[in-house]
Protein backbone atom coordinates (compact mmCIF):
# COMPACT_ATOMS: atom_id res chain seq x y z
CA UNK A 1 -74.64 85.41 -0.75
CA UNK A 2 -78.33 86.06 -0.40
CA UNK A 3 -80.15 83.89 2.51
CA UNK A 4 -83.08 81.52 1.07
CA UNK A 5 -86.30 81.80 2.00
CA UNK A 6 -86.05 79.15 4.50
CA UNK A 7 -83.58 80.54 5.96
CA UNK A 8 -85.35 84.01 6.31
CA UNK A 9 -88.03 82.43 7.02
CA UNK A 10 -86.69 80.93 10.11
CA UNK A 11 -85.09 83.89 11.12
CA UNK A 12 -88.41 85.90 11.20
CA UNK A 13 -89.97 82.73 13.25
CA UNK A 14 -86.75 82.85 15.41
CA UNK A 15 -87.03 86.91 15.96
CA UNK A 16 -90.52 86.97 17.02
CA UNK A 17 -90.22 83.83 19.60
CA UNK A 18 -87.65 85.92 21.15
CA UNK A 19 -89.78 89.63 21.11
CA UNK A 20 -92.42 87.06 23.59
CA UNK A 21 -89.51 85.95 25.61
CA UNK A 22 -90.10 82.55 24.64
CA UNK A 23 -87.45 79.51 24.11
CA UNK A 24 -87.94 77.22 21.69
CA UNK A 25 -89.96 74.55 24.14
CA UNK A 26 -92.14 77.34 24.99
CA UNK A 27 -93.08 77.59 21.26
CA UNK A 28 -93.42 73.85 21.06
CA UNK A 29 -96.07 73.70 23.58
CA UNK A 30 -98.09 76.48 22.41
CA UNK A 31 -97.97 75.22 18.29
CA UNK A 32 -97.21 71.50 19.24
CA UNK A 33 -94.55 71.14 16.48
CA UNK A 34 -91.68 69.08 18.36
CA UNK A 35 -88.79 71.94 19.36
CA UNK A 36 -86.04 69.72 17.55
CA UNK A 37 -88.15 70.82 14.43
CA UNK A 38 -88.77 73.92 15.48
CA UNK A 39 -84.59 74.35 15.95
CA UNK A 40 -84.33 73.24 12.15
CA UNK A 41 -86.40 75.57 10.52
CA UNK A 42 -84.84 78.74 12.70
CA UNK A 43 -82.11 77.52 11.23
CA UNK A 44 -83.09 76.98 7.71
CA UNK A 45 -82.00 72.74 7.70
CA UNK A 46 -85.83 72.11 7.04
CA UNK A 47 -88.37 73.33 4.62
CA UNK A 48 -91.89 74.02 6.63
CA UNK A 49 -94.93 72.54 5.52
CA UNK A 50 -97.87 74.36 5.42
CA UNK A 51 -99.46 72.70 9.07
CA UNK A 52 -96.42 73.84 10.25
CA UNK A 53 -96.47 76.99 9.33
CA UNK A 54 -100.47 77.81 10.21
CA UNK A 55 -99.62 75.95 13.26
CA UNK A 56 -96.31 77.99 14.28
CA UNK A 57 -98.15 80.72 13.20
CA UNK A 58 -100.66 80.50 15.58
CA UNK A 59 -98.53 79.33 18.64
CA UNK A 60 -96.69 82.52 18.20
CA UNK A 61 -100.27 84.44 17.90
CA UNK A 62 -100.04 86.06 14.47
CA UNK A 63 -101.21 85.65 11.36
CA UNK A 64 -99.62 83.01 8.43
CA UNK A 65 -99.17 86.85 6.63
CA UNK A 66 -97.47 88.43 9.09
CA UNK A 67 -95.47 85.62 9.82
CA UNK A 68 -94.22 85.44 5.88
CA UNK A 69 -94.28 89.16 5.63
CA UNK A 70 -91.39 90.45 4.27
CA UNK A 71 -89.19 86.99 3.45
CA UNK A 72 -89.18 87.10 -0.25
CA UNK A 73 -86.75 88.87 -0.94
């Protein structure tokens, strides 16, 4: 079975916290969305709104395109 877009969405989140070496507190602080949050949308349990997303994207210092790049499909 093909993995949703949350789910791949989360992965991509999840693959580039790791490439900085960061856990999932470490992205917390620099986005300030709550790690237990973060941990659900790695994992694909929660849709992410959109001041989520700009805000994960920036923690994580990339773009909202980059960050989506690639997850539909």
């Amino acid at each position: 079975m093909k993995a949703t877009v949350s789910v791949r969405l989360g992965q991509r989140i999840r693959k580039i916290r790791r490439e900085k070496g960061w856990r999932q507190i470490d992205l917390a602080e620099h986005s300030g969305v709550h790690e237990v949050h973060i941990s659900d949308i790695e994992r694909g349990a929660r849709e992410i709104c959109l001041n989520n997303l700009v805000a994960l994207a920036k923690g994580l210092g990339v773009s909202v395109s980059e960050l989506v790049k690639g997850i539909d499909g």
